[in-house]
Protein backbone atom coordinates (compact mmCIF):
# COMPACT_ATOMS: atom_id res chain seq x y z
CA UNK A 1 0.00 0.00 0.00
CA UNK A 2 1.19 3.56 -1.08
CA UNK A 3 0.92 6.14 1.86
CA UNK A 4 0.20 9.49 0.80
CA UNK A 5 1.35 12.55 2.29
CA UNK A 6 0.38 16.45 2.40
CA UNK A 7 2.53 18.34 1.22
CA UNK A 8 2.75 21.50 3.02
CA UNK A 9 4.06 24.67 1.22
CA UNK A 10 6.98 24.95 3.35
CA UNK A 11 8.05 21.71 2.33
CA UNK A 12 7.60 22.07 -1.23
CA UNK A 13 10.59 22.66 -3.53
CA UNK A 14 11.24 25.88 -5.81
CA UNK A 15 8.04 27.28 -6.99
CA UNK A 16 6.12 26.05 -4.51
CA UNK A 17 7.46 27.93 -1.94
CA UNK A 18 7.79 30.95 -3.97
CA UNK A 19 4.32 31.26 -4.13
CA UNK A 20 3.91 30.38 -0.23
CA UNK A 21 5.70 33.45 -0.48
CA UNK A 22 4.02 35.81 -2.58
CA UNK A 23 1.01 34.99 -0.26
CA UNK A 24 2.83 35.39 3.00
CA UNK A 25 3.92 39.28 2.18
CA UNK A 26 0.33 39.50 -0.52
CA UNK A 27 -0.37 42.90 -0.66
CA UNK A 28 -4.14 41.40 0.41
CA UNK A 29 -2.64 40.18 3.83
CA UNK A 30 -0.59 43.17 4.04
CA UNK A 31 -3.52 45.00 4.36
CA UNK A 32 -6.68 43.01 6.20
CA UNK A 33 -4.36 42.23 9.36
CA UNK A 34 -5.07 45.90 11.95
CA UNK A 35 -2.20 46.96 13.83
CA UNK A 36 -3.70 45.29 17.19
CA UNK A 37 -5.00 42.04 15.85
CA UNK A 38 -3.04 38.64 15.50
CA UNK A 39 -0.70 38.75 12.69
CA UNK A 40 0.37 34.87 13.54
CA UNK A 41 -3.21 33.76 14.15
CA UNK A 42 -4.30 35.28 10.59
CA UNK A 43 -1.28 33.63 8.69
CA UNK A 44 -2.38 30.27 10.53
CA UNK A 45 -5.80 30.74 8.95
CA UNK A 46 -3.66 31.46 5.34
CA UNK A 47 -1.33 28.61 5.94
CA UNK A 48 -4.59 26.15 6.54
CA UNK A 49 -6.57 27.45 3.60
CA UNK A 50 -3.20 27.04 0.89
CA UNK A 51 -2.96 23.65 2.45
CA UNK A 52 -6.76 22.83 1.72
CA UNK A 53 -6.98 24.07 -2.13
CA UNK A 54 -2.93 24.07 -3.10
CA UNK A 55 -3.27 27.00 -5.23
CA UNK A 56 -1.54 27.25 -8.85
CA UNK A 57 -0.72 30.39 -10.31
CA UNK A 58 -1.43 33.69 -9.31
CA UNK A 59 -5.59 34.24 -9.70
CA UNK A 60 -6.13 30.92 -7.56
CA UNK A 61 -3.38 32.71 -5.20
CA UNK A 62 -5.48 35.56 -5.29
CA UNK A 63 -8.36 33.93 -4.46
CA UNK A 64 -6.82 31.96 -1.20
CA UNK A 65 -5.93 35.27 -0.16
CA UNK A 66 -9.73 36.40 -0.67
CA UNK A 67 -11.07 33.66 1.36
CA UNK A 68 -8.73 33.89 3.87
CA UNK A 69 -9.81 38.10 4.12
CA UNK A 70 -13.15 37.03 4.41
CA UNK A 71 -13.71 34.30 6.99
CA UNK A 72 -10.75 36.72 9.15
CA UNK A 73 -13.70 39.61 8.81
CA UNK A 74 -16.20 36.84 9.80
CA UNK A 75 -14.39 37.00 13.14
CA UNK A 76 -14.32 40.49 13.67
CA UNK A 77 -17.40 40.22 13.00
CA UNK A 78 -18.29 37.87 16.00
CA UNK A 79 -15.74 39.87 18.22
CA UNK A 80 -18.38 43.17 17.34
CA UNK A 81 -21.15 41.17 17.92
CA UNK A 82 -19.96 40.92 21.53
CA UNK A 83 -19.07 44.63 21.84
CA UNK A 84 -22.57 45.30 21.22
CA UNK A 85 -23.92 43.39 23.48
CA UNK A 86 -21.61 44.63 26.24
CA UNK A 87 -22.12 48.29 25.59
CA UNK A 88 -25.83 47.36 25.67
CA UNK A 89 -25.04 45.49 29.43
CA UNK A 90 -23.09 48.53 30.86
CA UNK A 91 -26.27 50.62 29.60
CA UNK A 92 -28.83 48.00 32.07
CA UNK A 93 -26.52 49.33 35.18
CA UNK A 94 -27.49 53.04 35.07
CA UNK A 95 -30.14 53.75 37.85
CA UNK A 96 -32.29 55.64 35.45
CA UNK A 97 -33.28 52.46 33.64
CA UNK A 98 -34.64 51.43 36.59
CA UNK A 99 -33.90 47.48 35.47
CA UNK A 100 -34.73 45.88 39.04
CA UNK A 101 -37.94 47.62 39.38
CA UNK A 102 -39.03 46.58 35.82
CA UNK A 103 -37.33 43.03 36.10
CA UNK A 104 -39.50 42.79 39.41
CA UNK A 105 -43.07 44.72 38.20
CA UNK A 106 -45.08 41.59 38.88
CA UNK A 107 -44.17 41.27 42.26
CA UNK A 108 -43.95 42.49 45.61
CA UNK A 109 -40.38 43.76 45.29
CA UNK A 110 -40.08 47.29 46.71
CA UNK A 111 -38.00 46.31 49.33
CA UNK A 112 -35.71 45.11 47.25
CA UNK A 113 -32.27 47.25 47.31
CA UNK A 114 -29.69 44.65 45.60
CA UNK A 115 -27.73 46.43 42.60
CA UNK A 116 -27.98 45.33 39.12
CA UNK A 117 -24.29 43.90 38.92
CA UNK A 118 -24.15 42.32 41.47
CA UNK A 119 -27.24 40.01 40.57
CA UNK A 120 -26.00 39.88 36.76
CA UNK A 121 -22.09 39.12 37.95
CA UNK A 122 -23.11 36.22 41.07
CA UNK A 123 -23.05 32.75 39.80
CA UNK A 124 -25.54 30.28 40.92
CA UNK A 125 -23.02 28.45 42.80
CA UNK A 126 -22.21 32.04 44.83
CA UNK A 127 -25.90 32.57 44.76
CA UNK A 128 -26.36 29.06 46.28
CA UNK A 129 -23.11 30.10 48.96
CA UNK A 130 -25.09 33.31 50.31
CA UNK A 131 -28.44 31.67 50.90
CA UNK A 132 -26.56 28.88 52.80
CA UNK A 133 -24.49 31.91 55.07
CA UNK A 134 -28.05 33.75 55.55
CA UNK A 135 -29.52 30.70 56.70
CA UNK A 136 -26.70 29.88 58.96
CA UNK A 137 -26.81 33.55 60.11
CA UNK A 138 -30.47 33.73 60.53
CA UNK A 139 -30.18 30.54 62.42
CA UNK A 140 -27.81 32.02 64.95
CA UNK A 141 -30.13 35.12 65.65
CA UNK A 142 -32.75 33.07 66.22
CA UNK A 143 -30.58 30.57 68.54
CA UNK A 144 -29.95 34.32 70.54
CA UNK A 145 -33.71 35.40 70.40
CA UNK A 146 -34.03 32.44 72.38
CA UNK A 147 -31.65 32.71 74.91
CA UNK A 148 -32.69 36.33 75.32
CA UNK A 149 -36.22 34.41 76.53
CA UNK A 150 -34.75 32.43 78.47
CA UNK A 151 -34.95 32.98 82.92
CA UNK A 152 -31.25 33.72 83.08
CA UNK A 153 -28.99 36.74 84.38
CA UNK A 154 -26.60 36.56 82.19
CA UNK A 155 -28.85 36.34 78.58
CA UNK A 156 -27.99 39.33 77.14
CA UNK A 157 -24.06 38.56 77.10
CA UNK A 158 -24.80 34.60 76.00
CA UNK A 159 -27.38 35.53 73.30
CA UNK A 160 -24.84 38.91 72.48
CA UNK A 161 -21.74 35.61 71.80
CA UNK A 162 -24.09 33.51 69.63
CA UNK A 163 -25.35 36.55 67.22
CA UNK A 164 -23.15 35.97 63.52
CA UNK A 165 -19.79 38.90 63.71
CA UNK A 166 -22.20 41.02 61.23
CA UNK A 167 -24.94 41.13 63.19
CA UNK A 168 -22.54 41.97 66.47
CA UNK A 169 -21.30 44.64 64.70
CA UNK A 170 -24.26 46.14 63.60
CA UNK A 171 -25.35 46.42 67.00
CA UNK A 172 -22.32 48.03 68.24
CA UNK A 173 -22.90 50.73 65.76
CA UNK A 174 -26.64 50.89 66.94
CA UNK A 175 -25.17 51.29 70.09
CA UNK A 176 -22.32 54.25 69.03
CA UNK A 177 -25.19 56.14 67.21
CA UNK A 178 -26.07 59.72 68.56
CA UNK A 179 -29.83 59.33 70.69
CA UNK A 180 -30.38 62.57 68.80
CA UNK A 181 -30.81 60.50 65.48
CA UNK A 182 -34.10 58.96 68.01
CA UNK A 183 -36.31 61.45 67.42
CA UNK A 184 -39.67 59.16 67.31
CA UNK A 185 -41.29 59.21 70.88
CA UNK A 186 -42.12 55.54 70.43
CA UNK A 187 -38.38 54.95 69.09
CA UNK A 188 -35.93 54.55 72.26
CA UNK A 189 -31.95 54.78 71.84
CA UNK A 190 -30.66 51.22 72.27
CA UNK A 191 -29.19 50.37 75.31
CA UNK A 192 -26.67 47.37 76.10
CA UNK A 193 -29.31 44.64 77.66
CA UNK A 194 -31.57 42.03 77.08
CA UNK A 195 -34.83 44.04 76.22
CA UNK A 196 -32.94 46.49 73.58
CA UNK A 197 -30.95 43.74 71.60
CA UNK A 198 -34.25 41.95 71.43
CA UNK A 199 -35.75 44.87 70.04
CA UNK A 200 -33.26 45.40 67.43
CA UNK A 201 -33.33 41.29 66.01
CA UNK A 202 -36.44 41.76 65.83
CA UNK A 203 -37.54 44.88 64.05
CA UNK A 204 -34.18 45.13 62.03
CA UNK A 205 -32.28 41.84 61.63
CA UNK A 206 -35.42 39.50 61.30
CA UNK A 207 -36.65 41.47 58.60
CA UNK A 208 -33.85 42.17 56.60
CA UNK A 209 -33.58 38.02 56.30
CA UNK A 210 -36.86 38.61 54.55
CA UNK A 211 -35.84 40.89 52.12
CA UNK A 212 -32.58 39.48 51.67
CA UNK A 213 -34.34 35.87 50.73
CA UNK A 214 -36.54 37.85 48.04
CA UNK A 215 -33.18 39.50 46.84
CA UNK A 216 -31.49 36.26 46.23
CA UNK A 217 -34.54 34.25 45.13
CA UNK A 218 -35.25 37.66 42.08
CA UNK A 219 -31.53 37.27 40.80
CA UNK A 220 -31.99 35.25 37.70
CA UNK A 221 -35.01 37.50 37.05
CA UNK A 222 -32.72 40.44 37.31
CA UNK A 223 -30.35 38.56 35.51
CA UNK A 224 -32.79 37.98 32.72
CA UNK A 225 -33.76 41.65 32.12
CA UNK A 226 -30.52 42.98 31.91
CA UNK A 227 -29.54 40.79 29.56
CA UNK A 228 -33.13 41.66 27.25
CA UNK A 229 -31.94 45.55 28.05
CA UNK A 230 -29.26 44.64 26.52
CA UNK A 231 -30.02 43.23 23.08
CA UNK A 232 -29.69 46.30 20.78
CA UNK A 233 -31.46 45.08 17.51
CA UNK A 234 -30.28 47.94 15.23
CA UNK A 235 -26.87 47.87 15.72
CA UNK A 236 -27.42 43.37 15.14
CA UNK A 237 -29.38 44.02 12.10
CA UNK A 238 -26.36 46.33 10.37
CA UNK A 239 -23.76 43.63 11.50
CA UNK A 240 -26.40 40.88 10.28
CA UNK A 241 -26.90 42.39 7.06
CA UNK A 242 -22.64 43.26 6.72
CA UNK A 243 -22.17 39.03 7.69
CA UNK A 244 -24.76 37.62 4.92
CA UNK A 245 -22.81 39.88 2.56
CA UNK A 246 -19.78 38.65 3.37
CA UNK A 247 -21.22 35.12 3.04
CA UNK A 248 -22.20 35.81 -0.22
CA UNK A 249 -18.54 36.75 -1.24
CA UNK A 250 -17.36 33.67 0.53
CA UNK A 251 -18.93 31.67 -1.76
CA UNK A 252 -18.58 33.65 -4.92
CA UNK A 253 -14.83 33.42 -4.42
CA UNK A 254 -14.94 29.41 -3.42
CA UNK A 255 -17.09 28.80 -6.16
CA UNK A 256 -14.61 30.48 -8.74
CA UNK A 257 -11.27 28.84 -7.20
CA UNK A 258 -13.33 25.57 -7.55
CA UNK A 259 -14.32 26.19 -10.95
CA UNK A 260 -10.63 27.48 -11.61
CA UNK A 261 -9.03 24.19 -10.30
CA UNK A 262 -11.76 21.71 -12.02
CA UNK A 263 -10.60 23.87 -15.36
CA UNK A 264 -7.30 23.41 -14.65
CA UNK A 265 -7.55 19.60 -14.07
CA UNK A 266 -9.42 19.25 -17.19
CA UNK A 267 -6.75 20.88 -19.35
CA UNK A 268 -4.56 18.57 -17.58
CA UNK A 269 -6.35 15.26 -18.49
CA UNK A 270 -6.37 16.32 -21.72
């Protein structure tokens, strides 16, 4: 059995790599390569394409050079394609589009205080990680809520040691506040005991669990508007229309090589 072998340009003799050549330094490649793109990567897409249709002479030459020009646009194409839709994204986290609000019209959301980015940035698997450390957190309040009801001197300094760091340090701050920020008659400055910590889980800690569960639970909601926000159909539609034209060249310039090379091997035959 004969084994065949490809026959790379580089390995040709003479001509062969004379016209490698004359493709490498093309005035076509000189040209369709910008300053800040890949001039390697774009000579690896020549390289594969000369190795596909082995060009002979220079209009099948030119016409390597063509494809490779066009499917190298195809990819700027796609890299545009993204730019849109991130300049449409950034656009989503201004306040005046108001995305959580509309993201959350059908429900009871007006609680909800969670910034765009940070539900279109958290994976599900962080999303999944802060539900489990509210729970745990919520769990230790309400461990300290209970040892605040409990018959026992010292409840406010045991409940005070099972509260989560946050929440500890939320109440020192409560604590540090001015009493002229109290100006409510019914709303007393906080004082370092039982009866005022249990005042504070429950009218400030308690319920922020509440909202905090709704925040969590409305991400991929969130996540889901922004994203719609995002889509900017004119600027698709002019990139659309630019891509089927340059599909349209692809395979005007395919179809003559092909035609070129089936010419070619019928003078040959002959």
């Amino acid at each position: 059995m004969i084994e065949t072998k490809t026959i790379l340009p580089a390995e040709a003799g003479g001509t062969e790599i004379t016209r490698f050549n004359a493709l490498r330094h093309g005035i076509l490649s000189r040209y369709t390569v910008l300053p800040w793109e890949d001039a390697d990567e774009y000579q690896r897409l020549l390289t594969a394409l000369v190795v596909e249709h082995t060009p002979r002479g220079p209009t099948e030459e030119h016409l390597v050079e063509e494809l490779a020009g066009i499917l190298w646009r195809k990819r700027r194409l796609r890299l545009a394609e993204v730019a849109v839709h991130r300049r449409g994204l950034d656009g989503t986290l201004d306040s005046y589009r108001e995305t959580v609000k509309v993201a959350l019209v059908h429900l009871d959301a007006t609680d909800q205080s969670e910034r765009v980015v940070d539900a279109i940035r958290a994976t599900a698997e962080e999303t999944a990680e802060a539900i489990r450390e509210m729970e745990e957190d919520e769990a230790m309040t309400r461990r300290a809520l209970d040892l605040l009801g409990a018959a026992r001197t010292d409840a406010y300094e045991v409940a005070l040691a099972a509260l989560h760091e946050n929440t500890r340090e939320g109440w020192g701050d409560m604590l540090d506040s001015d009493p002229e920020d109290f100006d409510d008659e019914d709303e007393k400055p906080p004082t370092a005991d039982a009866d005022s910590l249990c005042r504070f889980l429950e009218s400030e800690i308690l319920p922020w669990y509440v909202t905090r569960r709704k925040e969590l639970a409305n991400r991929p909601l969130i996540r889901e508007q922004a994203f719609g926000d995002a889509f900017d159909a004119g600027k698709l539609e002019r990139l659309g229309r630019y891509e089927v034209h340059l599909d349209r060249k692809l395979e005007r310039m395919l179809a003559m090589l092909i035609r070129l090379q089936d010419l070619r091997g019928g003078a040959l035959d002959t």
